[in-house]
N, C-alpha and C. Protein backbone atom coordinates (compact mmCIF):
# COMPACT_ATOMS: atom_id res chain seq x y z
N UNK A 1 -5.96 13.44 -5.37
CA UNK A 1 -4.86 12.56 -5.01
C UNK A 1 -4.03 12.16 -6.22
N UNK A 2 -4.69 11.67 -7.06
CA UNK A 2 -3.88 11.61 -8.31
C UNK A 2 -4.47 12.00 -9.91
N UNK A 3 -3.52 12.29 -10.67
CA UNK A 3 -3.96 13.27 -11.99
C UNK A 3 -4.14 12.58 -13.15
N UNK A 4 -3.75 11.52 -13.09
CA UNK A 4 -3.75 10.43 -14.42
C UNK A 4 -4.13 8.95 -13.52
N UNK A 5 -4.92 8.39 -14.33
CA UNK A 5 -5.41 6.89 -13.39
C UNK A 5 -5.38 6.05 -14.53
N UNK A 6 -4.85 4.79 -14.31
CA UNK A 6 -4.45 3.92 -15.72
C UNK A 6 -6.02 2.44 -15.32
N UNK A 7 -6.85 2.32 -15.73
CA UNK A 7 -7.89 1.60 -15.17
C UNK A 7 -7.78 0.67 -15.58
N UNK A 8 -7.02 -0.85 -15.85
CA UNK A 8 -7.27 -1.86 -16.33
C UNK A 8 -8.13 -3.14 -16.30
N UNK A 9 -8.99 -3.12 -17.50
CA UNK A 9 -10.12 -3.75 -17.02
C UNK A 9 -10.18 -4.97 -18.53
N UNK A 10 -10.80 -5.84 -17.60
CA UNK A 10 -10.18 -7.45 -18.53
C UNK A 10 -11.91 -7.44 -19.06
N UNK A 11 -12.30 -7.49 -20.07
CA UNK A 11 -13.41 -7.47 -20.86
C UNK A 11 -14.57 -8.72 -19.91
N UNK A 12 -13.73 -10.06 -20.20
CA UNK A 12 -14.21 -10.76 -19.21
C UNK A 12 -14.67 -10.79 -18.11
N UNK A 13 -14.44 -9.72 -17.47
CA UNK A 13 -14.90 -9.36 -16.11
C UNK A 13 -15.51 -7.82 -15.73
N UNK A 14 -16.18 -7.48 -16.54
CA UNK A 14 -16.91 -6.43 -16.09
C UNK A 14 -17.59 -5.94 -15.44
N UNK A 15 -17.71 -6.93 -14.16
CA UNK A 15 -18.57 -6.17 -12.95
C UNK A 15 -16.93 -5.64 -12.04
N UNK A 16 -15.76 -6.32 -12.37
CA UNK A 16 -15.04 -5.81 -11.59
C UNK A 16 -14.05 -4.46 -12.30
N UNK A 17 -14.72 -4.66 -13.67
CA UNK A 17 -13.97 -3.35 -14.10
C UNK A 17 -14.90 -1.95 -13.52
N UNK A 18 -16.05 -2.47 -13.32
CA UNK A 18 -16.88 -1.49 -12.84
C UNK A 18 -16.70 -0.94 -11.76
N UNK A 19 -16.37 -1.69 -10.88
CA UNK A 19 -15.81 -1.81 -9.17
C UNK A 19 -14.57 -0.55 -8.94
N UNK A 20 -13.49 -1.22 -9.92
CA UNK A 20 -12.78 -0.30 -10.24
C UNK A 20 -12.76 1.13 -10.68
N UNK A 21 -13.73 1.27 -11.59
CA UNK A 21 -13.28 2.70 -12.47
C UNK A 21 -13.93 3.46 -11.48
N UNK A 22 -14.97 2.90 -10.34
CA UNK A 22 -15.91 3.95 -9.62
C UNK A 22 -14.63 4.06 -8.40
N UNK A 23 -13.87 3.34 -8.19
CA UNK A 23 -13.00 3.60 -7.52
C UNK A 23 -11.76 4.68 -7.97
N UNK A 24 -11.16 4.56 -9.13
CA UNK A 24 -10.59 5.57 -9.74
C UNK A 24 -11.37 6.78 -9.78
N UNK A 25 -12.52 7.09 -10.10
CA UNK A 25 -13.21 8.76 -9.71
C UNK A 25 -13.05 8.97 -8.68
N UNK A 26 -13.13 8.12 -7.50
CA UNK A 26 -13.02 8.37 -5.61
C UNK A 26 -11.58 9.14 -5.32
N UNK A 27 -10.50 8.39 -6.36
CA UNK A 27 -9.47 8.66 -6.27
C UNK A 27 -8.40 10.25 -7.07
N UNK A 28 -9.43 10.08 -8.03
CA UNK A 28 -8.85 11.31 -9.42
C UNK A 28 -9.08 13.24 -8.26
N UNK A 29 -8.02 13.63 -9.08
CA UNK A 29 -7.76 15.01 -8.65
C UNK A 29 -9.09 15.96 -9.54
N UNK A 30 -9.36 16.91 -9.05
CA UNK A 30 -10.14 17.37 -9.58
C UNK A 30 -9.66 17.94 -11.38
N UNK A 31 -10.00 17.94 -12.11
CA UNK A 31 -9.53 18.35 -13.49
C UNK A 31 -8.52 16.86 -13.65
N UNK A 32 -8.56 15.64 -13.03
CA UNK A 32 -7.82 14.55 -13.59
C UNK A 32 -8.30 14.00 -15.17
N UNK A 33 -7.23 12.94 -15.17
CA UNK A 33 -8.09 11.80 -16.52
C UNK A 33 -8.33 10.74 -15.98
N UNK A 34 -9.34 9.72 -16.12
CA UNK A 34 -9.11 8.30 -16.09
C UNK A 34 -9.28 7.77 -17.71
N UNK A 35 -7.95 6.67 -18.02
CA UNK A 35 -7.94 5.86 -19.37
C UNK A 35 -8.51 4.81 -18.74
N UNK A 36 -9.06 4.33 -19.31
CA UNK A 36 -9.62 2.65 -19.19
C UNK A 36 -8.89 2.22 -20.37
N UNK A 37 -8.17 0.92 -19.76
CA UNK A 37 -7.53 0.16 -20.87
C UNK A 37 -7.68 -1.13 -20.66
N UNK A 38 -7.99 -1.51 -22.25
CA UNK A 38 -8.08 -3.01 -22.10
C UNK A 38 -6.72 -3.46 -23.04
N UNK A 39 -6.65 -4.84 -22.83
CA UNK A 39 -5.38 -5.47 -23.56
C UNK A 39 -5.91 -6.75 -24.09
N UNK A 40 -5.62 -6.66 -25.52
CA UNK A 40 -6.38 -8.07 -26.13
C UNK A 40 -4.55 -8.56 -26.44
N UNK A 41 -4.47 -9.80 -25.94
CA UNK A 41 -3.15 -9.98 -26.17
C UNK A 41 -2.80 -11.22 -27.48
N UNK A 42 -1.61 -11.23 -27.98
CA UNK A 42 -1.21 -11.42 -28.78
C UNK A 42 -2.02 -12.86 -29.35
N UNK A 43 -2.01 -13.48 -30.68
CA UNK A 43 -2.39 -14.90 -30.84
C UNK A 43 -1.34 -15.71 -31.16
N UNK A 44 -0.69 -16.73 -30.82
CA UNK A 44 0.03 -16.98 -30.99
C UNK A 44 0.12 -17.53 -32.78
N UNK A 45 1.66 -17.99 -33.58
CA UNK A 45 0.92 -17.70 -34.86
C UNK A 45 0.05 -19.17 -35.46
N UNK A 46 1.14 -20.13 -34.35
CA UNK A 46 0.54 -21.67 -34.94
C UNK A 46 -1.06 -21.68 -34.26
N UNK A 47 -1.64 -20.67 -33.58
CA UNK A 47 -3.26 -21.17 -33.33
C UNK A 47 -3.42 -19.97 -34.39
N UNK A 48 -3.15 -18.53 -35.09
CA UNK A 48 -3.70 -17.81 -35.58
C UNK A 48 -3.92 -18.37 -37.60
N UNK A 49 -3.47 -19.39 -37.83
CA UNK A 49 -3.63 -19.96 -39.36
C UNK A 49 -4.60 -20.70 -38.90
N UNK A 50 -5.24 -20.70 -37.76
CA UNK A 50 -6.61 -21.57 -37.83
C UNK A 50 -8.20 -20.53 -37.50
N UNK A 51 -7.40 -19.45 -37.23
CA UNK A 51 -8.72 -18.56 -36.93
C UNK A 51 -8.91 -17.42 -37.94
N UNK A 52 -10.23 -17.04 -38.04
CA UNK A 52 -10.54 -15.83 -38.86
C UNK A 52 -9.06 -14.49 -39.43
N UNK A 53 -8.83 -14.05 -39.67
CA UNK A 53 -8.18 -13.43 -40.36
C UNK A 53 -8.14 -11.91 -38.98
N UNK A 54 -9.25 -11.68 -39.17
CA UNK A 54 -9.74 -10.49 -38.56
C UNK A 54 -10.19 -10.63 -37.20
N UNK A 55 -9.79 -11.37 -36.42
CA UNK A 55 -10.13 -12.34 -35.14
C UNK A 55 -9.57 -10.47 -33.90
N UNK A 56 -8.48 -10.20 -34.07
CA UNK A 56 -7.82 -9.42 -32.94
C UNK A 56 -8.29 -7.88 -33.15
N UNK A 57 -8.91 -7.49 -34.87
CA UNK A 57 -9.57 -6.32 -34.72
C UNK A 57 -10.57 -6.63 -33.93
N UNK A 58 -11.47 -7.57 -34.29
CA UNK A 58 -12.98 -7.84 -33.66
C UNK A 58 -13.01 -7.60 -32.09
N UNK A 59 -12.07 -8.52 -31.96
CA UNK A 59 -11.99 -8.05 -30.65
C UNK A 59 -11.44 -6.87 -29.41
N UNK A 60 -11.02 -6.17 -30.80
CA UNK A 60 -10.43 -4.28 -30.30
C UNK A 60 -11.85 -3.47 -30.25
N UNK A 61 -12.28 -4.10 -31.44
CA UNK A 61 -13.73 -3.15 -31.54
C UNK A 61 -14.68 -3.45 -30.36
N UNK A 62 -14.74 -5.09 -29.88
CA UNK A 62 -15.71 -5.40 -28.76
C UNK A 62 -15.33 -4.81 -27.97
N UNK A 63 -13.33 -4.91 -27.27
CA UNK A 63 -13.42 -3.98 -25.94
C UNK A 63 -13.60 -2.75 -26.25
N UNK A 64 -13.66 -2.00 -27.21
CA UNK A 64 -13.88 -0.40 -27.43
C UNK A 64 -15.09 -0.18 -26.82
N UNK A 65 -15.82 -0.66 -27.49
CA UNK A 65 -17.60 -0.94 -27.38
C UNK A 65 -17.90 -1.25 -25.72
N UNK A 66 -17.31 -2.50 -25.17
CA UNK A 66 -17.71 -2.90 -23.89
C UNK A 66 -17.09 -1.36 -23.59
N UNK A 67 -15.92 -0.81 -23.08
CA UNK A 67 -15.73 0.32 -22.14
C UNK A 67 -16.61 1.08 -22.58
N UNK A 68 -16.86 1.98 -23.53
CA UNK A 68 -17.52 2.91 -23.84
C UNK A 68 -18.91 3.00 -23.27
N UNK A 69 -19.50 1.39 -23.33
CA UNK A 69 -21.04 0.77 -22.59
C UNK A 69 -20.77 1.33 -21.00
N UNK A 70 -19.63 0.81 -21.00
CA UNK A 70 -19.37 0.99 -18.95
C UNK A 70 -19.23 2.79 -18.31
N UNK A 71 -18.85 3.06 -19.63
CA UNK A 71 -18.63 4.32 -19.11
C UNK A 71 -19.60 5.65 -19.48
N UNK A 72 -20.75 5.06 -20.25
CA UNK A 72 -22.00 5.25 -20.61
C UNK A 72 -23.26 4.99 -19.07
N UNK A 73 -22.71 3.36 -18.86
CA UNK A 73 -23.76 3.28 -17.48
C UNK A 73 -23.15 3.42 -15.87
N UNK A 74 -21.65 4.13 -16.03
CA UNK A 74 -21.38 4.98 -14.94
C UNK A 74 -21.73 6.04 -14.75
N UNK A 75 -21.22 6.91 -15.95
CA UNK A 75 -21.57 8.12 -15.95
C UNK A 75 -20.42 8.88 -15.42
N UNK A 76 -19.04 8.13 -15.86
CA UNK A 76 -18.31 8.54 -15.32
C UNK A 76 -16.99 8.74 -16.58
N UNK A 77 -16.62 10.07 -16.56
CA UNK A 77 -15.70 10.74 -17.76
C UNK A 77 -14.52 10.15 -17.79
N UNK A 78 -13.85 9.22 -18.99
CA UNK A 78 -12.98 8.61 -19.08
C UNK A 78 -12.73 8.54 -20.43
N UNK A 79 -11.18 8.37 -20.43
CA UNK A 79 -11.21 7.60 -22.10
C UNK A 79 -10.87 6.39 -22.59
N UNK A 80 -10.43 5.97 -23.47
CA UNK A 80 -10.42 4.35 -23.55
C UNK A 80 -9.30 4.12 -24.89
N UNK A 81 -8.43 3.42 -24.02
CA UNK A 81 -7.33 2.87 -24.88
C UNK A 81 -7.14 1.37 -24.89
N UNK A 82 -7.12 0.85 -26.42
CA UNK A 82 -6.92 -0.64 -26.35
C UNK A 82 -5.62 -0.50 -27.39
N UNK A 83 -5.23 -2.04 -26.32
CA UNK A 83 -4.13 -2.32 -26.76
C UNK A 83 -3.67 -3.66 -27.19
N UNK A 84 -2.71 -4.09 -28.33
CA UNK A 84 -2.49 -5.69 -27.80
C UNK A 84 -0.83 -5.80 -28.10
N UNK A 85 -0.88 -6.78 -26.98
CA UNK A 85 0.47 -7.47 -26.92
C UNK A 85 0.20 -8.30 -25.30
N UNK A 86 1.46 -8.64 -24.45
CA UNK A 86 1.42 -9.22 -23.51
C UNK A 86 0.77 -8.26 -22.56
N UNK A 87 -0.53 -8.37 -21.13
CA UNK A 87 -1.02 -7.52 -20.95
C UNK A 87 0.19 -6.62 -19.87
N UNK A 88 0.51 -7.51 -18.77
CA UNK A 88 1.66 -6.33 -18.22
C UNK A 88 2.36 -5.48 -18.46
N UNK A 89 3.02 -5.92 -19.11
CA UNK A 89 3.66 -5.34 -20.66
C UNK A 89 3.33 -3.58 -21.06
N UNK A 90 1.85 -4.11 -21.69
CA UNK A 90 1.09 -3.34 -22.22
C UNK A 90 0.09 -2.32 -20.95
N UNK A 91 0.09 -2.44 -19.89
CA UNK A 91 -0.17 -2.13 -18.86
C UNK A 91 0.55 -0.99 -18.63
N UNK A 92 1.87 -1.63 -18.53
CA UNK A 92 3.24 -0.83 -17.87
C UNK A 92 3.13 0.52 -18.81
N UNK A 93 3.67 0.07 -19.99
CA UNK A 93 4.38 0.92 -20.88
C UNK A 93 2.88 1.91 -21.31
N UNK A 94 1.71 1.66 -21.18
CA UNK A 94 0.68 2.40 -21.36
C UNK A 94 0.53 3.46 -20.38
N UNK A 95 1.35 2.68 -19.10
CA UNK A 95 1.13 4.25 -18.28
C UNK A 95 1.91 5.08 -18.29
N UNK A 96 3.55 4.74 -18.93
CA UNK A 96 4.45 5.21 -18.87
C UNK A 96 4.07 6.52 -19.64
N UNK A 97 3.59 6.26 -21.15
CA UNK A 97 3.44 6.80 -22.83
C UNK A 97 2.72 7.75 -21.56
N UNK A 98 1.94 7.65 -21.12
CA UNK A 98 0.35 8.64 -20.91
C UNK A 98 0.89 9.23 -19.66
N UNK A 99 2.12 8.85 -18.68
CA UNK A 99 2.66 9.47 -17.79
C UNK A 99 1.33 9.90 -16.39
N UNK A 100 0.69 8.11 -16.41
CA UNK A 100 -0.10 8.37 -15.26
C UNK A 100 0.44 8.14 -14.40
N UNK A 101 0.06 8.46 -12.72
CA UNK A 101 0.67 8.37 -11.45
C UNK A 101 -0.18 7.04 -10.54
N UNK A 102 -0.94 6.48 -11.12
CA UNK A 102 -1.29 5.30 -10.33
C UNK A 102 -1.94 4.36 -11.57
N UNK A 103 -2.08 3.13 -11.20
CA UNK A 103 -2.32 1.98 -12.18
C UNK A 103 -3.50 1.15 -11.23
N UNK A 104 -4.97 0.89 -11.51
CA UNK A 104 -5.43 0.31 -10.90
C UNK A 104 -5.84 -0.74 -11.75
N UNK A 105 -5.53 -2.13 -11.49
CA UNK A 105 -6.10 -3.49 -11.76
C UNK A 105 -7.09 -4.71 -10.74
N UNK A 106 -7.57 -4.83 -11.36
CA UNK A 106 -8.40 -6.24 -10.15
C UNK A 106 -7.21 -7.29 -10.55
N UNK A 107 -7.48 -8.03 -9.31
CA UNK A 107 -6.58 -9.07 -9.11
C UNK A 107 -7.81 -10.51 -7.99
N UNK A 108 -7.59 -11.36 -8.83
CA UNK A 108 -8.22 -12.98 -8.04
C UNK A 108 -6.99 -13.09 -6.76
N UNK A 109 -7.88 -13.79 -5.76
CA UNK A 109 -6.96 -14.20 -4.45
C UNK A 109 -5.87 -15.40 -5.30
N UNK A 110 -4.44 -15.17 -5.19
CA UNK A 110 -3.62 -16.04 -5.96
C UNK A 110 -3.89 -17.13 -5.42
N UNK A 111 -3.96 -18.19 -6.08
CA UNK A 111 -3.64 -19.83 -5.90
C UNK A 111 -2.49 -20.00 -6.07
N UNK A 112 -1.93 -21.40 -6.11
CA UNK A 112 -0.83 -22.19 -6.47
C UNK A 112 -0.14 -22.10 -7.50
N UNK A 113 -0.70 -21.75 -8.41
CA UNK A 113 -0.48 -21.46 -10.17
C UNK A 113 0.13 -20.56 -10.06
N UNK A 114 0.03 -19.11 -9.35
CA UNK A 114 0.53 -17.73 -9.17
C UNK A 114 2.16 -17.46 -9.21
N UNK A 115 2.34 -19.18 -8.33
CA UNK A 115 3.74 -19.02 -7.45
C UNK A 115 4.77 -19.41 -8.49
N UNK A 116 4.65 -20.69 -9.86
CA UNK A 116 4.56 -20.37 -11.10
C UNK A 116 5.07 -19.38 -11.87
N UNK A 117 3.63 -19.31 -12.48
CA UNK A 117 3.69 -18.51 -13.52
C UNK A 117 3.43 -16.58 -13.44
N UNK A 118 2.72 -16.30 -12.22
CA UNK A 118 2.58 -15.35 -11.91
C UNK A 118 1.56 -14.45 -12.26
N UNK A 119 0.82 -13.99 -11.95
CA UNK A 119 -0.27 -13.09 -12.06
C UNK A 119 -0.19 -11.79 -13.16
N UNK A 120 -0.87 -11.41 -14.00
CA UNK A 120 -1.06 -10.20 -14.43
C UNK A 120 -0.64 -9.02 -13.43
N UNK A 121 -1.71 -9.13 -12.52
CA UNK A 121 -1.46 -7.64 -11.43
C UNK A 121 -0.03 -7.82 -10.57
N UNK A 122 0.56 -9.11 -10.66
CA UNK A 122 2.11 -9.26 -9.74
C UNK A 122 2.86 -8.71 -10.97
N UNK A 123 2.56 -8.71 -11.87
CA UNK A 123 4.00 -8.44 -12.77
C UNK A 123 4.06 -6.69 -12.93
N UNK A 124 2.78 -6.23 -12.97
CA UNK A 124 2.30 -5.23 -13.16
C UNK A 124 3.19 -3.96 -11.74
N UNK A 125 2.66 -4.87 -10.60
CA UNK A 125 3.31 -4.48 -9.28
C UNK A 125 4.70 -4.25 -8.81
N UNK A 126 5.31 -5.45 -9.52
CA UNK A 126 6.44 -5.32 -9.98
C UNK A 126 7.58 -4.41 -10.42
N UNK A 127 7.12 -4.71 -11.95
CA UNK A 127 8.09 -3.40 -12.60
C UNK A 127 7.32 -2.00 -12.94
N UNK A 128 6.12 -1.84 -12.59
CA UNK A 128 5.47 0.12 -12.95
C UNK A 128 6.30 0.58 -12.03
N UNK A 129 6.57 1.70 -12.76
CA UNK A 129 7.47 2.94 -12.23
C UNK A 129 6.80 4.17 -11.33
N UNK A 130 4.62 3.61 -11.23
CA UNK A 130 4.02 4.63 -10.74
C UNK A 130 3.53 3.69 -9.91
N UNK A 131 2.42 4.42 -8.78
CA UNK A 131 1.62 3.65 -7.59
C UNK A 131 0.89 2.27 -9.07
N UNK A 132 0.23 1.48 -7.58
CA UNK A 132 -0.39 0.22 -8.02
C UNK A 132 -1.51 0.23 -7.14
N UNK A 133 -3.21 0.42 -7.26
CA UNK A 133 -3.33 -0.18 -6.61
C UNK A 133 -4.31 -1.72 -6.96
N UNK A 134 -4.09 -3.16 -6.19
CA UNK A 134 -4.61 -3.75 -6.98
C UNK A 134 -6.00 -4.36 -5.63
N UNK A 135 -7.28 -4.17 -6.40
CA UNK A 135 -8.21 -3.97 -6.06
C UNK A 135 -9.03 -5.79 -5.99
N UNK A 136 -8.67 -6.55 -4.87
CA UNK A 136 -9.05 -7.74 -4.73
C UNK A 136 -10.52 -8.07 -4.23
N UNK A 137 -11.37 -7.26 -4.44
CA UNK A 137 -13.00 -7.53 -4.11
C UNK A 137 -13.59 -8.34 -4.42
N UNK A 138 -13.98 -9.37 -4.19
CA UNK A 138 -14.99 -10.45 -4.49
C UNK A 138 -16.08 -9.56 -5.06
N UNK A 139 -16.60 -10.43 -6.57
CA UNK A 139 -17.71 -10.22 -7.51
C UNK A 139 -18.72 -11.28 -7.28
């Protein structure tokens, strides 16, 4: 069904990145890719003169490490791109660069806050130029 799968998975939540990527193999063409991407996003600079120096590698290397773990105890062939900046953003334009045809993210049932400020997976839904699908399963 599709040849490139963009898997976005929030470090924080790894039973639902799991949920996901087994869903992206259900979905991948035979000879497809799935990227797993995580997005460590920006620090802002007046909180970053109070933290470690090396605060946003550390945490490139943890999500490297966490996907690589996930895709070790799937057993399922993927590769893994991290990124930082804003995550939609970095979402979008990650599938664009890699010219995948669907984008799968988990998404929480929106609350009140949503209507606001707006969701990761709404912005995502939004402006990608490829399918979306966003995968709301209770963990």
């Amino acid at each position: 069904m599709y040849r490139k799968i963009i898997v976005a998975v929030a470090i924080g939540n790894m039973d639902k990145g799991e949920i996901i990527l087994r869903k992206a193999a259900s979905l991948l063409d035979e000879g497809g890719e799935i990227v797993l991407l995580n997005v460590i996003e920006d620090v802002p600079t007046y909180v970053a003169v109070e933290l470690p120096a090396n605060i946003v590698e550390d945490a490139m290397r943890d999500g490297r490490e966490k996907l690589e773990g996930l895709i070790a105890r799937t057993g399922i062939r993927a590769t893994v791109e991290i990124r930082n900046g804003p995550p939609a953003k970095a979402i979008i334009s990650t599938a664009e660069n890699l010219g995948a045809d669907l984008i799968i993210v988990a998404s929480h049932l929106p609350d009140f806050s949503n209507y606001f400020i707006g969701a990761t997976a709404d912005r995502v839904v939004r402006h990608a130029k490829c399918s979306v699908l966003v995968d709301r399963q209770k963990v």
